[in-house]
C-alpha atoms as a PDB file:
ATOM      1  CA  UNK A   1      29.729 -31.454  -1.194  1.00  0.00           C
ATOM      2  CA  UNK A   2      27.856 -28.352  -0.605  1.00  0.00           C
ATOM      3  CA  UNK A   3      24.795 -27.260  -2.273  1.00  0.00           C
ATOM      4  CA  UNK A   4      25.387 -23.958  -3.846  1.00  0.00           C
ATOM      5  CA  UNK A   5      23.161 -21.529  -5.850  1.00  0.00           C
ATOM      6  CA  UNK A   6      24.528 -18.775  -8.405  1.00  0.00           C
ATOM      7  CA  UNK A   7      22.993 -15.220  -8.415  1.00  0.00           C
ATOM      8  CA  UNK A   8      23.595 -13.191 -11.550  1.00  0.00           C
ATOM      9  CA  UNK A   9      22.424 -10.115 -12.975  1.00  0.00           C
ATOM     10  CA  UNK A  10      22.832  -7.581 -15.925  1.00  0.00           C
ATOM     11  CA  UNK A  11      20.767  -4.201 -15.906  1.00  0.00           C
ATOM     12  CA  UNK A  12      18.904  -3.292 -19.511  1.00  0.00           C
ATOM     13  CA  UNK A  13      20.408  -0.336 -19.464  1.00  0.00           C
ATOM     14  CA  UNK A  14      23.827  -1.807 -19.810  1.00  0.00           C
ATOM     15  CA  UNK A  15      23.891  -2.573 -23.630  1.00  0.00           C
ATOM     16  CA  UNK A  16      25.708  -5.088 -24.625  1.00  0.00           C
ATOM     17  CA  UNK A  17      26.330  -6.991 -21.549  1.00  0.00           C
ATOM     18  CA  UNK A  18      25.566 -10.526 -21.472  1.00  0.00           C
ATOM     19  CA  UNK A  19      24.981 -12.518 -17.953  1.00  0.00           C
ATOM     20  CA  UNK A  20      26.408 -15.965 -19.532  1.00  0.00           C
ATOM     21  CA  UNK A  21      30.068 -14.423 -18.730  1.00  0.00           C
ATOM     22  CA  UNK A  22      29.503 -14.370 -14.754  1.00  0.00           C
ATOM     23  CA  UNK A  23      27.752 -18.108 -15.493  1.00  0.00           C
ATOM     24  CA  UNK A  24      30.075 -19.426 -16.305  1.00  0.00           C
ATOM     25  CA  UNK A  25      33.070 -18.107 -14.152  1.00  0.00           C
ATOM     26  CA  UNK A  26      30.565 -18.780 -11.368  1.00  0.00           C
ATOM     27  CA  UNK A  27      30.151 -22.673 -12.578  1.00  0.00           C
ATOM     28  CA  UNK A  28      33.774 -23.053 -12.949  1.00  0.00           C
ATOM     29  CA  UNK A  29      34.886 -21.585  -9.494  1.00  0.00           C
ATOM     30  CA  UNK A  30      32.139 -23.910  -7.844  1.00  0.00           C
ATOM     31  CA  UNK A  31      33.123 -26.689  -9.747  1.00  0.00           C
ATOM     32  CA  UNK A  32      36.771 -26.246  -8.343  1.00  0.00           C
ATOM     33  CA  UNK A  33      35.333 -25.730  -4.692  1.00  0.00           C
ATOM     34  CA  UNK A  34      33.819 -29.143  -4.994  1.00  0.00           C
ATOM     35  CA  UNK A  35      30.292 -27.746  -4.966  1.00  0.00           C
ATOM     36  CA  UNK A  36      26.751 -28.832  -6.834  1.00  0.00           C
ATOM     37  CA  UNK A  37      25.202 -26.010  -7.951  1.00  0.00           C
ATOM     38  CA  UNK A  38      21.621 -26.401  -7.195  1.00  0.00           C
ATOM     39  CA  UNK A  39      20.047 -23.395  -9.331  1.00  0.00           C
ATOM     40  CA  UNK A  40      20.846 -20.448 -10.953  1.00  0.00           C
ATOM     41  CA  UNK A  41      19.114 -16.949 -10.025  1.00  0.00           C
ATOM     42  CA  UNK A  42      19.745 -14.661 -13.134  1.00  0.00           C
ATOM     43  CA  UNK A  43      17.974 -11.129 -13.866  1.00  0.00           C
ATOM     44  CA  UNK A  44      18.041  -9.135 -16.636  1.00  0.00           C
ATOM     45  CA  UNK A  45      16.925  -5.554 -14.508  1.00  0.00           C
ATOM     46  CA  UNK A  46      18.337  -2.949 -12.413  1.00  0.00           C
ATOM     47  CA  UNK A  47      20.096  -3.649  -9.369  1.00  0.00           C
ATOM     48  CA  UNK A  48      18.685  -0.564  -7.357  1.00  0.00           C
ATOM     49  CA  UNK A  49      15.498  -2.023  -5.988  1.00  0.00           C
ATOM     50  CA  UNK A  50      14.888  -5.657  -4.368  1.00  0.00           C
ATOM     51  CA  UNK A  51      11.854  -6.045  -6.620  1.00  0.00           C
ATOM     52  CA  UNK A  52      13.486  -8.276  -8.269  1.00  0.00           C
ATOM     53  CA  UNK A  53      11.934 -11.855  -9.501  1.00  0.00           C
ATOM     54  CA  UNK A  54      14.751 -13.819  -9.095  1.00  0.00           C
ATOM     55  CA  UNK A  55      15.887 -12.065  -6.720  1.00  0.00           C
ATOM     56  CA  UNK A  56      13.039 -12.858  -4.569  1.00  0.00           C
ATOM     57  CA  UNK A  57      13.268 -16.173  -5.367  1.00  0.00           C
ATOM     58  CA  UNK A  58      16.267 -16.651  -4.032  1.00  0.00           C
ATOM     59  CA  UNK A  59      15.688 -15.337  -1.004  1.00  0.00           C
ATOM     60  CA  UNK A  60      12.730 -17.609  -0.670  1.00  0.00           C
ATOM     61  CA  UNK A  61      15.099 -20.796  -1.424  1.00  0.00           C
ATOM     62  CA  UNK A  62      17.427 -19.452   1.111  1.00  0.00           C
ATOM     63  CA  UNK A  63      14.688 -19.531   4.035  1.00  0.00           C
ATOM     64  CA  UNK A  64      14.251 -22.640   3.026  1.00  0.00           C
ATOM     65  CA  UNK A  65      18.008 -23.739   2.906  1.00  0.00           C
ATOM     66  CA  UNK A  66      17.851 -25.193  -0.276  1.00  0.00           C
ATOM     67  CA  UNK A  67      21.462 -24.299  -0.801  1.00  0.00           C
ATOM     68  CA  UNK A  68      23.886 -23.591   1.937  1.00  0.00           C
ATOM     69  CA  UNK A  69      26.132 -20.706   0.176  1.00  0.00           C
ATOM     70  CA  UNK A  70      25.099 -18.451  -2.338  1.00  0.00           C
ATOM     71  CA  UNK A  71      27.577 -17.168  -4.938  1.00  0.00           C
ATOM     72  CA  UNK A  72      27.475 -14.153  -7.060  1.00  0.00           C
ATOM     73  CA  UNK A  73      30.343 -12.209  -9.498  1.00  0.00           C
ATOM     74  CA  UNK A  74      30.571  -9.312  -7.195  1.00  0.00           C
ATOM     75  CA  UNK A  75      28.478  -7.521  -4.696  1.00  0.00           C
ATOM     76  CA  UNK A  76      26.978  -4.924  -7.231  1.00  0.00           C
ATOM     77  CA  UNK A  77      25.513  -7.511  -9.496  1.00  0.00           C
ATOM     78  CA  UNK A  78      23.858  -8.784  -6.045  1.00  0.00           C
ATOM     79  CA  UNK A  79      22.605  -5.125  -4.976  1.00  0.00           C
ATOM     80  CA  UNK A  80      22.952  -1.655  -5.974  1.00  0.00           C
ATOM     81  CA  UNK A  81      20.769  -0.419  -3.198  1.00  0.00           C
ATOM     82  CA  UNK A  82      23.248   1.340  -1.446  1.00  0.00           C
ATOM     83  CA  UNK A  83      25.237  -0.113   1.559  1.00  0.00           C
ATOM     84  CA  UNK A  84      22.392  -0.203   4.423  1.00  0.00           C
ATOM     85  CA  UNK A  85      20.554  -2.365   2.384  1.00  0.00           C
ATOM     86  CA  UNK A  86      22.802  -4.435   0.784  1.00  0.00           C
ATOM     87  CA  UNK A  87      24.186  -5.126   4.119  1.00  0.00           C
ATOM     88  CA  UNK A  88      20.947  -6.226   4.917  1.00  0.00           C
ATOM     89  CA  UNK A  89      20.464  -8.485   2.434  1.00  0.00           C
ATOM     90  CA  UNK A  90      23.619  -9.834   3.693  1.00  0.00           C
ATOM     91  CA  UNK A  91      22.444 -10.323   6.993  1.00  0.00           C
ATOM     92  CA  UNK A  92      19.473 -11.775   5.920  1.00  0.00           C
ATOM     93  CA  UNK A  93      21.093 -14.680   4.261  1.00  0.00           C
ATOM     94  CA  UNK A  94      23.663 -15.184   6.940  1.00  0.00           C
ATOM     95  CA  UNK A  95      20.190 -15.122   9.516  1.00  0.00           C
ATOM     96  CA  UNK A  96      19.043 -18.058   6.976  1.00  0.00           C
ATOM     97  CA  UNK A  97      22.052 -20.395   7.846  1.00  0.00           C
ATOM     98  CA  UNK A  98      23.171 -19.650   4.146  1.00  0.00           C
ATOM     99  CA  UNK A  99      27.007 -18.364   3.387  1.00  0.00           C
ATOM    100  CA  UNK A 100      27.717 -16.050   0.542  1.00  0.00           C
ATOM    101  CA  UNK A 101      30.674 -15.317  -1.428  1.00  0.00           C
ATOM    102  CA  UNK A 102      31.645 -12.782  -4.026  1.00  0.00           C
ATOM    103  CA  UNK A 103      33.868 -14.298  -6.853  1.00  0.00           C
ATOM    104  CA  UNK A 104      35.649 -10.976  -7.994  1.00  0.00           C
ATOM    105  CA  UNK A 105      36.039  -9.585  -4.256  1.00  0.00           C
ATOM    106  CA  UNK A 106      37.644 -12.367  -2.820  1.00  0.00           C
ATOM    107  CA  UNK A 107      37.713 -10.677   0.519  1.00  0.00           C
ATOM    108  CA  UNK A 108      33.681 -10.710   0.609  1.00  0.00           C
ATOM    109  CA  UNK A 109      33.389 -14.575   2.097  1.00  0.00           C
ATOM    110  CA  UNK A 110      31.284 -15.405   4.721  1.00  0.00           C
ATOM    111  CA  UNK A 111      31.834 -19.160   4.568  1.00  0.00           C
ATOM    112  CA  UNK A 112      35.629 -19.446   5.955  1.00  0.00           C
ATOM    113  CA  UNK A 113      37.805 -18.672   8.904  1.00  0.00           C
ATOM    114  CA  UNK A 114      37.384 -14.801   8.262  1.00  0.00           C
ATOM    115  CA  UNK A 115      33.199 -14.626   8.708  1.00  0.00           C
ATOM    116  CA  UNK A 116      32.720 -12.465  11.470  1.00  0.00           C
ATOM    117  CA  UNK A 117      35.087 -10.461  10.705  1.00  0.00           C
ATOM    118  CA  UNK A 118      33.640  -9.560   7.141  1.00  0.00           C
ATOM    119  CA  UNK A 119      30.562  -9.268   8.605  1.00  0.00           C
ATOM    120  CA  UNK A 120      31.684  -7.002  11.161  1.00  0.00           C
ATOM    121  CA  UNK A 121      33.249  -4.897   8.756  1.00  0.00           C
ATOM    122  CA  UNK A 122      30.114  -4.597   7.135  1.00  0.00           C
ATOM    123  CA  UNK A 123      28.365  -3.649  10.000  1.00  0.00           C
ATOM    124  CA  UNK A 124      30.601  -0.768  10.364  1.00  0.00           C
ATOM    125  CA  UNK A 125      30.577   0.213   7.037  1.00  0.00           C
ATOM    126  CA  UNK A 126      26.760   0.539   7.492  1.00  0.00           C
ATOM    127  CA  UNK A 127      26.680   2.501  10.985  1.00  0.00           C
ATOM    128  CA  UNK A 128      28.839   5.172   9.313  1.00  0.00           C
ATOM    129  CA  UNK A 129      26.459   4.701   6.072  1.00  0.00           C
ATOM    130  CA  UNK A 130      23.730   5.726   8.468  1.00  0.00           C
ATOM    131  CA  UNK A 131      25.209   8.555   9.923  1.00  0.00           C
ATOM    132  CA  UNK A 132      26.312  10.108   6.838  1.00  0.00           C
ATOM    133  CA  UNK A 133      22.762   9.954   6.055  1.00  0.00           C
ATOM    134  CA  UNK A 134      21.770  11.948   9.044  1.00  0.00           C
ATOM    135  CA  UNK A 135      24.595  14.181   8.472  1.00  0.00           C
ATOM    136  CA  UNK A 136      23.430  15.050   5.024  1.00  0.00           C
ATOM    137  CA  UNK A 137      19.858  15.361   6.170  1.00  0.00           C
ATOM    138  CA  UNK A 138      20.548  18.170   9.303  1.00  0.00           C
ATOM    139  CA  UNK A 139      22.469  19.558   6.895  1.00  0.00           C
ATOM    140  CA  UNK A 140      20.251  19.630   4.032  1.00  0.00           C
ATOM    141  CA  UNK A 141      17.464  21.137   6.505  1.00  0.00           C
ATOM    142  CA  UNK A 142      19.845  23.748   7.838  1.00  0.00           C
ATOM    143  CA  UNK A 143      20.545  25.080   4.825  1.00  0.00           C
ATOM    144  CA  UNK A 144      17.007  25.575   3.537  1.00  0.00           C
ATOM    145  CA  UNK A 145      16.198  27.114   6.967  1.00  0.00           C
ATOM    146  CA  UNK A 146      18.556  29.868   5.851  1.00  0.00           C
ATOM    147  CA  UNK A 147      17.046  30.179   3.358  1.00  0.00           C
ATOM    148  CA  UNK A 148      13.501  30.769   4.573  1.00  0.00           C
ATOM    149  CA  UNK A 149      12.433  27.361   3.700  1.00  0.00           C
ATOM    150  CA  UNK A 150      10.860  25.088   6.641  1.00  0.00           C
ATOM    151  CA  UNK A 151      10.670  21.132   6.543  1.00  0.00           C
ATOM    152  CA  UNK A 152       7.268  19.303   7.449  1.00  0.00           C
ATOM    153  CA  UNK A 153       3.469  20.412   6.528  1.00  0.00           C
ATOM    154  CA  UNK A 154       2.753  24.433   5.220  1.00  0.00           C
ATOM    155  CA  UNK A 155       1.141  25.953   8.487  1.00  0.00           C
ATOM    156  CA  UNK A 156      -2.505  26.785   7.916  1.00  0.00           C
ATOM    157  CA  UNK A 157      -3.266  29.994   7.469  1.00  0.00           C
ATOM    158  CA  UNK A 158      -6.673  29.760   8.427  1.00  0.00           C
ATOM    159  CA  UNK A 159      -7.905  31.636  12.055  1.00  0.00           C
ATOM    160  CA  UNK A 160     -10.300  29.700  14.246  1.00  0.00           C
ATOM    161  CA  UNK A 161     -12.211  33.209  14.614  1.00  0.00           C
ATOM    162  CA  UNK A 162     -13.173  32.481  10.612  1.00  0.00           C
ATOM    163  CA  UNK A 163     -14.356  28.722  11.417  1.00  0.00           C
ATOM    164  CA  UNK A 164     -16.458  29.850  14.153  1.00  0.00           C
ATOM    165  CA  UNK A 165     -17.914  32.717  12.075  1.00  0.00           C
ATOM    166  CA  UNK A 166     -18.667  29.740   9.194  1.00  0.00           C
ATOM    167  CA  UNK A 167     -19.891  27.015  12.103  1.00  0.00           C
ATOM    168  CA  UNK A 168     -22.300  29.992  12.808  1.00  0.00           C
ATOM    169  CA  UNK A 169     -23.597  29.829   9.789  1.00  0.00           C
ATOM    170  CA  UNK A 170     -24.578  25.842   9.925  1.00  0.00           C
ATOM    171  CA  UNK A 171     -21.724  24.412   7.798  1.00  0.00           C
ATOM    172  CA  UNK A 172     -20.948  21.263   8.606  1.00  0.00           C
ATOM    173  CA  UNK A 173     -17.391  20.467   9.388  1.00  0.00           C
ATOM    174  CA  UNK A 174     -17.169  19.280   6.100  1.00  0.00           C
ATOM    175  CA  UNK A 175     -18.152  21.878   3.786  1.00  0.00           C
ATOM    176  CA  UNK A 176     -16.211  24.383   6.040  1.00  0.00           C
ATOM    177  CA  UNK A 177     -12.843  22.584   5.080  1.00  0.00           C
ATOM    178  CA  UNK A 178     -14.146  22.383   1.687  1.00  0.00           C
ATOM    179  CA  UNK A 179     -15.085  26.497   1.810  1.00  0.00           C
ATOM    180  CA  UNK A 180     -11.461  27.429   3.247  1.00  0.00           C
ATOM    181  CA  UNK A 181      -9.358  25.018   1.392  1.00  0.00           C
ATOM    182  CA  UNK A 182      -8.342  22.710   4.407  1.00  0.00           C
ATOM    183  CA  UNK A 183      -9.378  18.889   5.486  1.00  0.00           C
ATOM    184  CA  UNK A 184     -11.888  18.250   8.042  1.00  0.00           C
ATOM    185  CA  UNK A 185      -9.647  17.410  10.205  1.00  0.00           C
ATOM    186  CA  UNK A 186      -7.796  20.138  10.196  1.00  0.00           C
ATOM    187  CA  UNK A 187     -11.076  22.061  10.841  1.00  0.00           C
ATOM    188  CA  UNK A 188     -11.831  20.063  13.815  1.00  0.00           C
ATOM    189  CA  UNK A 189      -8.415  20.577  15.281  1.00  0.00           C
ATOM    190  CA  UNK A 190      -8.498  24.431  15.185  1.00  0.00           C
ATOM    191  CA  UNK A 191     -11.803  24.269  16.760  1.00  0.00           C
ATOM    192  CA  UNK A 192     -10.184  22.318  19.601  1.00  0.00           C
ATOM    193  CA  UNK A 193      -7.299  24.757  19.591  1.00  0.00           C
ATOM    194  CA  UNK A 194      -9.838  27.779  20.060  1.00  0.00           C
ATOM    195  CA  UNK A 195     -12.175  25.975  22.693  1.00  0.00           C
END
């Protein structure tokens, strides 16, 4: 028989929802694999961050192969992260010796025959994840360059002429940065720029 743990979760901000309906599907499909379930993980919180208490938890059973497939009601009550991470967490449990299996997505089952190829499917999925990222990134920063709008840190507007004219005076670094506006570090750096 194989250990298995349950993962369930409802967000708060989906009134009216109750996580006892993917408990029990969950119990009954395990009970007709043949499988113990060995704990259930259930939150009551959003799906779009990992910060999750049993969430972590469950994780921290799976290093320690406590159960040896984890099952949840479909891969958005697991993770709403987006797919790079959820993939992630998918590779993370498959790293831990641990299976997983969605019980709405039949498809999503890395414990039979078709593992690698689910999990190569998900890779893919991810790798063009990541480059639609990029896409919309360079594209996001070409279109504010047109429109006189730069990426990255404001360019000082300070001259090294008018730090050497304050140095003269006997400000320290310090209170020159403080004086024009600027960190002393950013004071030092002109200086070296002018030397």
């Amino acid at each position: 028989m194989k250990a298995v743990a349950l993962y369930a979760r409802v967000s708060t901000k989906d009134k009216g929802q109750d996580v006892e309906n993917q408990l029990a599907q969950l119990r009954e499909f395990a009970a007709m694999q043949g499988w113990t379930v060995m704990r259930e993980y259930v939150d009551r919180e959003t799906g779009s961050t990992s910060d999750r208490a049993e969430f972590r938890d469950m994780f921290q059973d799976a290093s320690q192969r406590r159960f040896g497939v984890l099952l949840f009601w479909s891969l958005d009550r697991l993770s709403r992260e987006g797919v790079l991470p959820t993939l992630q967490h998918l590779e993370r449990l498959t790293a831990y010796g641990v299976c997983y299996r969605s019980f709405s997505e039949q498809y999503l089952d890395s414990c039979g025959i078709f593992k690698d190829a689910v999990i190569s499917i998900l890779a893919v999925i991810a790798k063009q994840e990541r480059v639609r990222l990029s896409e919309r990134t360079r594209a996001g920063l070409a279109v504010a360059k047109s429109k006189g709008r730069f990426a990255g840190r404001p360019r000082l507007k300070v001259q090294p002429a008018e730090i050497a004219r304050l140095r003269a005076t006997g400000l320290s670094l310090r209170a020159i940065g403080r004086q024009l506006g600027i960190s002393e570090g950013s004071v030092r750096r002109l200086i070296s720029i002018a030397a």
